[in-house]
C-alpha atoms as a PDB file:
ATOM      1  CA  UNK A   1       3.472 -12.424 -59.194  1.00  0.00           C
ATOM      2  CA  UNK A   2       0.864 -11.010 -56.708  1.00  0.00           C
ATOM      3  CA  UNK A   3      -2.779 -11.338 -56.368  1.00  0.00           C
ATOM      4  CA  UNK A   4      -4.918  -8.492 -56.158  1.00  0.00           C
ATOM      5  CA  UNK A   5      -7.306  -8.752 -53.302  1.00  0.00           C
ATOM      6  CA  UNK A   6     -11.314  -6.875 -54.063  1.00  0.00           C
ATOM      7  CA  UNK A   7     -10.143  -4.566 -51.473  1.00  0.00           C
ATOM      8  CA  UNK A   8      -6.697  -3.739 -52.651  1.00  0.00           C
ATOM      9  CA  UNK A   9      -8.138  -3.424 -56.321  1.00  0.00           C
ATOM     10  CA  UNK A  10     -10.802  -0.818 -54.977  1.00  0.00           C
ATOM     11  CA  UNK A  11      -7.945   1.480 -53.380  1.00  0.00           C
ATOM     12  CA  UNK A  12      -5.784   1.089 -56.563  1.00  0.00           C
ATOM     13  CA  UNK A  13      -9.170   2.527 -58.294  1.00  0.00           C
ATOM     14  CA  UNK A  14      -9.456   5.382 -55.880  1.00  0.00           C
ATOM     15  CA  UNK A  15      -5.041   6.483 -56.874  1.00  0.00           C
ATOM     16  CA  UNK A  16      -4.813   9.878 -58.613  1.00  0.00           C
ATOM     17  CA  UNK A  17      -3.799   7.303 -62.040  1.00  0.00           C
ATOM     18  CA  UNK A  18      -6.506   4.536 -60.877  1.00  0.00           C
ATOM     19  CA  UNK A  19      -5.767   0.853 -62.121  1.00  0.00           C
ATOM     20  CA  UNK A  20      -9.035   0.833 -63.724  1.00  0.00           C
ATOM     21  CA  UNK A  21     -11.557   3.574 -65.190  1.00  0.00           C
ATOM     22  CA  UNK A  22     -14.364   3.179 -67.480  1.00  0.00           C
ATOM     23  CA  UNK A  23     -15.953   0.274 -65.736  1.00  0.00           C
ATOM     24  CA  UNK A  24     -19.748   0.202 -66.230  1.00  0.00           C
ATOM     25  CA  UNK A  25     -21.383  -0.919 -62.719  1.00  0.00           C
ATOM     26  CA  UNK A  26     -17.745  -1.279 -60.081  1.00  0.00           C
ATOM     27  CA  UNK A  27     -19.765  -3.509 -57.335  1.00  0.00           C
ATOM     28  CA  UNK A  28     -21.228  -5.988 -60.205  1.00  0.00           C
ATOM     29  CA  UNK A  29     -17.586  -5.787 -61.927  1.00  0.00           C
ATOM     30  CA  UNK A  30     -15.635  -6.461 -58.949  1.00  0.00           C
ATOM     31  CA  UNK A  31     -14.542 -10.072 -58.257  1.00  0.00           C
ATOM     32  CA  UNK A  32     -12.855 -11.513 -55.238  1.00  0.00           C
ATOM     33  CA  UNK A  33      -9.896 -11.846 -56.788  1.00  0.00           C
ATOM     34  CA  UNK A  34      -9.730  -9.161 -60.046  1.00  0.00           C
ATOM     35  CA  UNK A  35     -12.670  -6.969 -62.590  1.00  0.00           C
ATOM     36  CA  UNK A  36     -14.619  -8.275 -64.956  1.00  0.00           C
ATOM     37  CA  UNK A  37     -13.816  -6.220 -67.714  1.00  0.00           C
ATOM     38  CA  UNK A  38     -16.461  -5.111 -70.497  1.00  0.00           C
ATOM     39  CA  UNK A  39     -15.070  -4.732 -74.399  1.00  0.00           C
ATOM     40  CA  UNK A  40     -15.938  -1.304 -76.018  1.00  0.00           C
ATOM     41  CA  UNK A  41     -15.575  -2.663 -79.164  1.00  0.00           C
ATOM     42  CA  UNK A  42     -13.653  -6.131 -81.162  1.00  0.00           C
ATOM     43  CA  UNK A  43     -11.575  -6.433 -84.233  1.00  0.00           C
ATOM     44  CA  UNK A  44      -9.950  -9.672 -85.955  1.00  0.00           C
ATOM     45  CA  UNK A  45      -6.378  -8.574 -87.297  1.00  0.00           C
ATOM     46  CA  UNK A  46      -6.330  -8.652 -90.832  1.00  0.00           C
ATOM     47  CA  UNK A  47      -2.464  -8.415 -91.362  1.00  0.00           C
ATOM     48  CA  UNK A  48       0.770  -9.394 -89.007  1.00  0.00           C
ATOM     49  CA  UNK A  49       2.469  -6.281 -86.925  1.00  0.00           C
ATOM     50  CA  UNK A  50       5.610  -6.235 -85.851  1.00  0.00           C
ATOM     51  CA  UNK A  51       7.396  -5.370 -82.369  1.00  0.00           C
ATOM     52  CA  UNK A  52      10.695  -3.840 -82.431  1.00  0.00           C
ATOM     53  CA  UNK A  53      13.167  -1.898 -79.988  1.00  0.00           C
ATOM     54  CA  UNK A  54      12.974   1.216 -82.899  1.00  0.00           C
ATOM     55  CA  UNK A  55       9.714   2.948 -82.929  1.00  0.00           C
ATOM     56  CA  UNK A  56       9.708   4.138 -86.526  1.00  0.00           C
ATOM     57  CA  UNK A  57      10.498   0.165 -87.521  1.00  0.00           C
ATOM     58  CA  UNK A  58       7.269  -0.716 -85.887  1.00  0.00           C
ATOM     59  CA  UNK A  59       4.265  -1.879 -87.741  1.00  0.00           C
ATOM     60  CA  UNK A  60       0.450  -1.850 -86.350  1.00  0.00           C
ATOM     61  CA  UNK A  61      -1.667  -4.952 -88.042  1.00  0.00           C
ATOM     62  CA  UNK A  62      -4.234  -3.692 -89.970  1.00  0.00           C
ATOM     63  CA  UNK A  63      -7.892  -4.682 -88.135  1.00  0.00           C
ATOM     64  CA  UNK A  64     -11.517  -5.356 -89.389  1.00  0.00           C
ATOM     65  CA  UNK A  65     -14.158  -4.082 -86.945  1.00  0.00           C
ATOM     66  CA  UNK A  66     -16.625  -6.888 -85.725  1.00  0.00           C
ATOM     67  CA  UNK A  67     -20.090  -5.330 -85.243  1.00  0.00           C
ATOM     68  CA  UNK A  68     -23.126  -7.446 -83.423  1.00  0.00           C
ATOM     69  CA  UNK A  69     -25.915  -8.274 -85.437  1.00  0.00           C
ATOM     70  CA  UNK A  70     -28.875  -7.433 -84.474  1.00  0.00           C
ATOM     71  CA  UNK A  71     -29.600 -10.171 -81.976  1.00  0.00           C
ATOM     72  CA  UNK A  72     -26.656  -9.509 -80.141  1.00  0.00           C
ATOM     73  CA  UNK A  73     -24.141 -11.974 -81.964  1.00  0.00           C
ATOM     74  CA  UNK A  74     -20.861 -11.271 -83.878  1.00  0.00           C
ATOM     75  CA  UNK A  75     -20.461 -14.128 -86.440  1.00  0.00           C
ATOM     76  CA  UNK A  76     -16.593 -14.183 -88.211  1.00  0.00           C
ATOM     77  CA  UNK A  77     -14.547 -16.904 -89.876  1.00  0.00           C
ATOM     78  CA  UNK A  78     -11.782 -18.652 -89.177  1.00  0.00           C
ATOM     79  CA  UNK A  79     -10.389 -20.307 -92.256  1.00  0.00           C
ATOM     80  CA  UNK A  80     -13.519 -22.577 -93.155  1.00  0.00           C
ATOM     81  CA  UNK A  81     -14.532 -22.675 -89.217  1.00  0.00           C
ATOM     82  CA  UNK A  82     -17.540 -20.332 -88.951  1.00  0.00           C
ATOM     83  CA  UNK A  83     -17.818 -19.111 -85.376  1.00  0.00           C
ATOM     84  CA  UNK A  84     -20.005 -16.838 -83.395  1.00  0.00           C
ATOM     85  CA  UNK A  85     -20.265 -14.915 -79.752  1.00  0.00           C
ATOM     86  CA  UNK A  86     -23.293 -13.170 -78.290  1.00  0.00           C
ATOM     87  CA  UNK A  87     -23.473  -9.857 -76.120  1.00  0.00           C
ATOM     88  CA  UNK A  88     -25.409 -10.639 -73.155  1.00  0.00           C
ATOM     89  CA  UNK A  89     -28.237  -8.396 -71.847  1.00  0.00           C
ATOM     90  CA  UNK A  90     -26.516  -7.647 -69.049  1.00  0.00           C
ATOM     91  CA  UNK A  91     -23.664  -6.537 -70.731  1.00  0.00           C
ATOM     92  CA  UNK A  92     -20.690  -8.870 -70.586  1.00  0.00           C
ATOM     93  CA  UNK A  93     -19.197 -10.716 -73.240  1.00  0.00           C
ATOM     94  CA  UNK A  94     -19.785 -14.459 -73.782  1.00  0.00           C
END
């Protein structure tokens, strides 16, 4: 397994099929050692997929959306655990 270096991540970014596009601010992003990456949106599966060798036996899970509220939290369940996450202002995910 290799590490990618800042530099080597910034040339990978500058290919003709970059390792990364999308990224919101590249020189706040960037990390010594790899991107911090920002979520466009987040979804709890609702039902099990499957993984096969055959395409058409392949199932997706079904997914519920999780939407902030509108102080910047996404509350959800997990069995009778109630648990919560806040976008931060500057826009990475806690």
């Amino acid at each position: 397994m290799a590490i990618l270096s800042k530099s080597n991540i910034r040339l990978l970014i500058k290919q003709e099929l970059p390792l990364i596009e999308g990224f919101i601010d590249l020189e706040q992003q960037l990390q010594p050692n790899g991107i911090d990456l920002t979520l466009r949106e987040i979804a709890m599966l609702q039902t099990p997929g499957k993984i096969t060798t055959e395409n058409h036996k392949r199932i997706l899970s079904g997914l519920t959306p999780l939407t902030f509220d509108g102080m910047g939290f996404i509350w959800f369940t997990i069995g009778q655990e109630l648990f919560s996450t806040f976008d931060r202002p500057d826009g990475y995910l806690n």
